[in-house]
N, C-alpha and C. Protein backbone atom coordinates (compact mmCIF):
# COMPACT_ATOMS: atom_id res chain seq x y z
N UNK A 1 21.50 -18.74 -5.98
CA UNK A 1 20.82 -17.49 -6.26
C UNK A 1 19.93 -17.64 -7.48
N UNK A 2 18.73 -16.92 -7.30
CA UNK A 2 17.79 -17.22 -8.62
C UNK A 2 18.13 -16.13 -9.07
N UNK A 3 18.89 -14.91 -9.06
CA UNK A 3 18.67 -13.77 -9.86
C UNK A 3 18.06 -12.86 -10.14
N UNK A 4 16.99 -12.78 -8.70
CA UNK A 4 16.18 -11.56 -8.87
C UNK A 4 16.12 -11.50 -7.15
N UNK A 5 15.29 -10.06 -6.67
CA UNK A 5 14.87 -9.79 -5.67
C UNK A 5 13.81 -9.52 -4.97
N UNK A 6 13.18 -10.02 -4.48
CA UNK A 6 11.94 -9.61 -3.63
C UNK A 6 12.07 -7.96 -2.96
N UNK A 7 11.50 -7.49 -3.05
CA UNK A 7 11.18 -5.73 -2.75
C UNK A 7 9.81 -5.68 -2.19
N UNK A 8 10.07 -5.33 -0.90
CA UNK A 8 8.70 -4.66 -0.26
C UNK A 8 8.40 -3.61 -0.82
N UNK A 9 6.55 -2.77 -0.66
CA UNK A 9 6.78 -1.25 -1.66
C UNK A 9 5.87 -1.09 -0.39
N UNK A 10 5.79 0.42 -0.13
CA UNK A 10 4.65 1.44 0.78
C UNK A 10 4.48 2.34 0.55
N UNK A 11 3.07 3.07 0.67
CA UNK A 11 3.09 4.20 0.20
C UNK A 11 3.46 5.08 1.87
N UNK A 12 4.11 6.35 2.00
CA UNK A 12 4.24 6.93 2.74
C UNK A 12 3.56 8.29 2.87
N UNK A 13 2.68 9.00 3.53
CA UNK A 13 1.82 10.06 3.50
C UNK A 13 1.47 10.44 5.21
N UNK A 14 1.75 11.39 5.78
CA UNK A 14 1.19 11.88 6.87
C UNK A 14 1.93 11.20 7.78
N UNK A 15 2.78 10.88 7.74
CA UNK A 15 3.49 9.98 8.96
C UNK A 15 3.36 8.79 9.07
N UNK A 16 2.46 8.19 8.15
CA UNK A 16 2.45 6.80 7.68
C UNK A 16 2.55 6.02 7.07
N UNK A 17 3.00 4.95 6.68
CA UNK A 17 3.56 4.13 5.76
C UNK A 17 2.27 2.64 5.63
N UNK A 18 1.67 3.15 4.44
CA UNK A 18 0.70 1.92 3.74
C UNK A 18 1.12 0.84 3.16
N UNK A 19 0.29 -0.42 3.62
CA UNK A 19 1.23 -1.49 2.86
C UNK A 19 0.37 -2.35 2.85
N UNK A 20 0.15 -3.75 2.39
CA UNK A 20 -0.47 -4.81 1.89
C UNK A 20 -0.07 -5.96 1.98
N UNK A 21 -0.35 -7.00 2.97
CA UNK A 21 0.33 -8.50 3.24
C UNK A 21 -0.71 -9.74 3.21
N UNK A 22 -0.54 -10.70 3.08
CA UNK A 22 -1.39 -11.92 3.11
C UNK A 22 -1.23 -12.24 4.47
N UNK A 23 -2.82 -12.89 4.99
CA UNK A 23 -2.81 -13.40 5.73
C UNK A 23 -4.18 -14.63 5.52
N UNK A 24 -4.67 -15.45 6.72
CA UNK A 24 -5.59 -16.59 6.20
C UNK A 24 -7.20 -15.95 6.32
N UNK A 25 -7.50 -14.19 6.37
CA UNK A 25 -8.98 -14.27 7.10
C UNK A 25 -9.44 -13.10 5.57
N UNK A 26 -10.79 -13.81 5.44
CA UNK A 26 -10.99 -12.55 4.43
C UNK A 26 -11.20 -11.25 4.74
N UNK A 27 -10.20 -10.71 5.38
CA UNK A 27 -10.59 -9.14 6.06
C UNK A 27 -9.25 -8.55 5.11
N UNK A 28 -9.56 -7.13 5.62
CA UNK A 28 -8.74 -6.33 4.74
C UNK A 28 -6.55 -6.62 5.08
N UNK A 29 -6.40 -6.60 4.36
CA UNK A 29 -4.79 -6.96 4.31
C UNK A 29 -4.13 -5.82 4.85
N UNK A 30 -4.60 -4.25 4.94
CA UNK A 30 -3.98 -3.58 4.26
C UNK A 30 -3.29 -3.33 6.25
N UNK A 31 -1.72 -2.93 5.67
CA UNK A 31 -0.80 -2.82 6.97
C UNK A 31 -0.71 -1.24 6.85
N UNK A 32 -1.05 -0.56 8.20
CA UNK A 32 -0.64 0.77 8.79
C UNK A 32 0.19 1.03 9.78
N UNK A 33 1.61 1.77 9.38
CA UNK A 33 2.36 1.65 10.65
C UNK A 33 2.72 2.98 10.53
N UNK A 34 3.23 3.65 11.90
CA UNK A 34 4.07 5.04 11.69
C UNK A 34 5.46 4.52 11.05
N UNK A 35 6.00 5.56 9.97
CA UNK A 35 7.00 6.11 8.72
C UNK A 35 8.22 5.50 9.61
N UNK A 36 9.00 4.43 9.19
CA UNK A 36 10.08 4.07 10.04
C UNK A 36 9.80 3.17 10.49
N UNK A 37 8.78 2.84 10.91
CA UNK A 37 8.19 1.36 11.96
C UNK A 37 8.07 0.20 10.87
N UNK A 38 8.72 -0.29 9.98
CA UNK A 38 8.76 -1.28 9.06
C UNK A 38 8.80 -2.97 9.29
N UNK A 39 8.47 -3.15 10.29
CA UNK A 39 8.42 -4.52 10.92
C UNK A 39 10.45 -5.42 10.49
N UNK A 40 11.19 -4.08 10.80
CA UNK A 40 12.24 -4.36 10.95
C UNK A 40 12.46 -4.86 9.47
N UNK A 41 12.35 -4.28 8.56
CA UNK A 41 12.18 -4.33 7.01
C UNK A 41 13.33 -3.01 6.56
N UNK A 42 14.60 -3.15 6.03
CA UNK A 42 15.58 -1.81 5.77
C UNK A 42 15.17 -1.77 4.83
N UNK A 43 15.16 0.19 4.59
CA UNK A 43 14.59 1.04 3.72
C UNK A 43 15.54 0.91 2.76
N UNK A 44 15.61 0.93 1.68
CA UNK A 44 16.02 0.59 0.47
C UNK A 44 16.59 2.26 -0.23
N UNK A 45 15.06 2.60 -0.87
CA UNK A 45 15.20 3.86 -1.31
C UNK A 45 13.48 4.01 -1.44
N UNK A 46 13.65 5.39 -0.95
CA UNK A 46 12.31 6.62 -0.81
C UNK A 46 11.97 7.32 -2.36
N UNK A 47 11.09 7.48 -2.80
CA UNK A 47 11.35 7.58 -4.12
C UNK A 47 9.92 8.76 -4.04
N UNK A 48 10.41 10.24 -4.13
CA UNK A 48 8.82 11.07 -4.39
C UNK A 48 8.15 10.52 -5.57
N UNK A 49 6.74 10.59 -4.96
CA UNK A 49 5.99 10.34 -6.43
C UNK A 49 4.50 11.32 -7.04
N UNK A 50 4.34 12.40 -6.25
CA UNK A 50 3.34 13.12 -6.11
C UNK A 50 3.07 13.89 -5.04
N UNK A 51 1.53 14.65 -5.25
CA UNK A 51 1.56 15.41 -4.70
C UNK A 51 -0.41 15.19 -4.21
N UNK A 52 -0.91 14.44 -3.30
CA UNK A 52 -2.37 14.62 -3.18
C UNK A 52 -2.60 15.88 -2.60
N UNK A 53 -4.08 15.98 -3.18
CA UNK A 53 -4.79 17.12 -2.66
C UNK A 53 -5.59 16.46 -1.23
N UNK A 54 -6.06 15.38 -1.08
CA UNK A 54 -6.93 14.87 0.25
C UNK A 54 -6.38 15.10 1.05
N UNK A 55 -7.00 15.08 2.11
CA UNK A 55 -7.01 15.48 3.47
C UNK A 55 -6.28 14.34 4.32
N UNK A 56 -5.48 14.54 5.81
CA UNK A 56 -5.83 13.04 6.16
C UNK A 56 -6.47 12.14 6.82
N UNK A 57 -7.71 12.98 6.84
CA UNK A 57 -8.93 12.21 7.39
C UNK A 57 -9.53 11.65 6.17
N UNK A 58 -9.36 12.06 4.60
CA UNK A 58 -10.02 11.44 3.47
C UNK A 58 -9.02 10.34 3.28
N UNK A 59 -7.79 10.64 3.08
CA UNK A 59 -6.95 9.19 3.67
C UNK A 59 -7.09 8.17 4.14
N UNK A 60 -7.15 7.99 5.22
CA UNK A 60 -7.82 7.28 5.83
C UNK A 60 -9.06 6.65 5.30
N UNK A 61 -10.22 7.33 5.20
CA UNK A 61 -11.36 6.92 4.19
C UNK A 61 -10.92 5.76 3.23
N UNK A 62 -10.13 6.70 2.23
CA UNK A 62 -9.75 5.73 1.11
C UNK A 62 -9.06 4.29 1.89
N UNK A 63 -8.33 4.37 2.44
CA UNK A 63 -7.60 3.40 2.92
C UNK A 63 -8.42 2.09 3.92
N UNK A 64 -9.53 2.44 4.04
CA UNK A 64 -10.78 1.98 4.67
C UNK A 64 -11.86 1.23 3.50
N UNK A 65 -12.29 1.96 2.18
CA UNK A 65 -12.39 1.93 1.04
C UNK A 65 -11.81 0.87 0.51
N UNK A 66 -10.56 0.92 0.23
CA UNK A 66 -9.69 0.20 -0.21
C UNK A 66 -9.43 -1.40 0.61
N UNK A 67 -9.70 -1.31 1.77
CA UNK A 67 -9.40 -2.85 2.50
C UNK A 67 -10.61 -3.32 1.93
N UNK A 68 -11.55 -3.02 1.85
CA UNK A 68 -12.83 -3.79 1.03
C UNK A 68 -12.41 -5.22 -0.07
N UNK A 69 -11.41 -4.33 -0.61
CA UNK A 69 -10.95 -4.70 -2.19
C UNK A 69 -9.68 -5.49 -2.01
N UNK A 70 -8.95 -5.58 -0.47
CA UNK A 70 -7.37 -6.24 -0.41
C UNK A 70 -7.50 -6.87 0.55
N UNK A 71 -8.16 -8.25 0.77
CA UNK A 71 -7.97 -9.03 1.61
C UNK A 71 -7.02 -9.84 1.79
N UNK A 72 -6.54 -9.72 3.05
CA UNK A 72 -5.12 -11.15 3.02
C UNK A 72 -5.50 -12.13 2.62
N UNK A 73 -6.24 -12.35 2.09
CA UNK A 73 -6.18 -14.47 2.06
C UNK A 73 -6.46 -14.36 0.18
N UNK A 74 -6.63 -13.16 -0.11
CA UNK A 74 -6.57 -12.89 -1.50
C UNK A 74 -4.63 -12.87 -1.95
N UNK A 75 -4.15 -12.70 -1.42
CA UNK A 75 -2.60 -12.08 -0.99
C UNK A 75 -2.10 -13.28 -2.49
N UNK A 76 -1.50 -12.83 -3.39
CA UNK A 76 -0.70 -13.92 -4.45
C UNK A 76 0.48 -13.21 -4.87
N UNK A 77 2.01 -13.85 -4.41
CA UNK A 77 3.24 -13.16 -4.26
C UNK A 77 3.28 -12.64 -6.10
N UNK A 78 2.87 -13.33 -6.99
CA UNK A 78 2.82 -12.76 -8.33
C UNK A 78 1.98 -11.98 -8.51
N UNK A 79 0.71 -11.79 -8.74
CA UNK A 79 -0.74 -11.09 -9.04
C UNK A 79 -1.38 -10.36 -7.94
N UNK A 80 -1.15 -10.13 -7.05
CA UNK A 80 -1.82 -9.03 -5.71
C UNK A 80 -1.09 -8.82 -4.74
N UNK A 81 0.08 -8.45 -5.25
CA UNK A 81 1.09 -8.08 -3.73
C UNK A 81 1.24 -6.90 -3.50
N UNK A 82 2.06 -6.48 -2.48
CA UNK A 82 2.54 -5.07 -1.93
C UNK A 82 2.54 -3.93 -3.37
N UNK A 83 3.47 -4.87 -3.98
CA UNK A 83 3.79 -3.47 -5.04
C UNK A 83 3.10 -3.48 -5.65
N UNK A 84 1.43 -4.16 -6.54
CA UNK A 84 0.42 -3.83 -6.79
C UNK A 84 -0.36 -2.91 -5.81
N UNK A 85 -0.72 -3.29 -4.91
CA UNK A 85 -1.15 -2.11 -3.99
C UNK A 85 -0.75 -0.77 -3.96
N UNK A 86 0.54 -0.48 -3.83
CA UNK A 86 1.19 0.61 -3.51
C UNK A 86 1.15 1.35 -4.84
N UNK A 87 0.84 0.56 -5.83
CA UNK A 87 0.99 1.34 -7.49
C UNK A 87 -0.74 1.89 -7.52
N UNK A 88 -1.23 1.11 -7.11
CA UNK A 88 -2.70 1.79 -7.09
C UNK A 88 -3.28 2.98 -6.24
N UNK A 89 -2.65 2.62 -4.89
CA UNK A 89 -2.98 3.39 -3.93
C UNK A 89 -2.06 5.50 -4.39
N UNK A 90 -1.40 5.09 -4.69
CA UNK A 90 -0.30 6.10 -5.02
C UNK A 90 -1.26 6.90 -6.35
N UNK A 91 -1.67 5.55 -7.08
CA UNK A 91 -2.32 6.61 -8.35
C UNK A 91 -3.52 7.26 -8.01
N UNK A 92 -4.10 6.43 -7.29
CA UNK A 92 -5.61 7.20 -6.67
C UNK A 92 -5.63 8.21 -6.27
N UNK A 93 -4.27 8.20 -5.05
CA UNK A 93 -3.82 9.58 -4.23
C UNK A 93 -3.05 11.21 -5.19
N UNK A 94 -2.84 10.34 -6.36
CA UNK A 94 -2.28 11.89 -6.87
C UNK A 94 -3.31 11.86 -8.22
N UNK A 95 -4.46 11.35 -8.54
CA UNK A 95 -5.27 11.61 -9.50
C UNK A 95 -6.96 11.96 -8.91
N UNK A 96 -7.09 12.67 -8.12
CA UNK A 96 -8.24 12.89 -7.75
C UNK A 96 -9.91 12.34 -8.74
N UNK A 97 -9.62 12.33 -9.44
CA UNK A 97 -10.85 12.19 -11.09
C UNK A 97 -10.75 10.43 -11.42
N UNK A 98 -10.17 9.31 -10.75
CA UNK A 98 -10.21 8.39 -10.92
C UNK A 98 -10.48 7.96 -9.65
N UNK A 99 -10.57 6.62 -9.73
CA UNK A 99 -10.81 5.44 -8.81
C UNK A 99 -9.67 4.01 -9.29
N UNK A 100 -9.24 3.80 -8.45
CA UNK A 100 -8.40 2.74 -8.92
C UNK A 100 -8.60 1.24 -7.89
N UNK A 101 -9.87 0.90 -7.72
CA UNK A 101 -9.86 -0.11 -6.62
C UNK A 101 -9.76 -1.18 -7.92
N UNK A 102 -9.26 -2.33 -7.50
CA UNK A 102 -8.78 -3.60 -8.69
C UNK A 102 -9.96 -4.19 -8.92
């Protein structure tokens, strides 16, 4: 055992669960699945974190927006993973007056 744990993170909004994985093509990383559909990944703990005002058609947008900026082949398990994503995406979504693309 090394003593620590790997933790998937997602943001969850509208019935969907946002997420961020490496892969080899420079296209956007970013993973959309319906809330529960976790590629067989057990939920840990759900944790509220806000409250957006967007829509979820502006959702979407952003999340469209945002693959620009998160390509899989950018993917580095230290410096651009899931739970970077999900910390950004989350702040964007409950701070309307910022932009948080990396």
């Amino acid at each position: 055992m090394l003593g620590f744990g790997i933790y998937h993170t997602a943001a969850q909004l509208y019935g969907y669960e946002f997420s961020y994985g490496g892969h080899d093509h420079p296209t956007s990383g970013i993973v959309v699945v319906k809330h529960g559909n976790s590629a067989g990944l057990k939920l840990k703990e759900s944790i509220p974190v806000g409250i957006t005002n967007y829509s979820e058609d502006e959702v979407n947008q952003i999340i469209f927006e945002f693959g620009d900026f998160w390509h899989g082949d950018d993917y580095d398990p230290f410096r651009k993973n899931c739970n970077n994503f999900t910390e950004l995406l989350i702040k964007h979504l409950v701070d309307k007056e910022e932009y948080y693309f990396p």
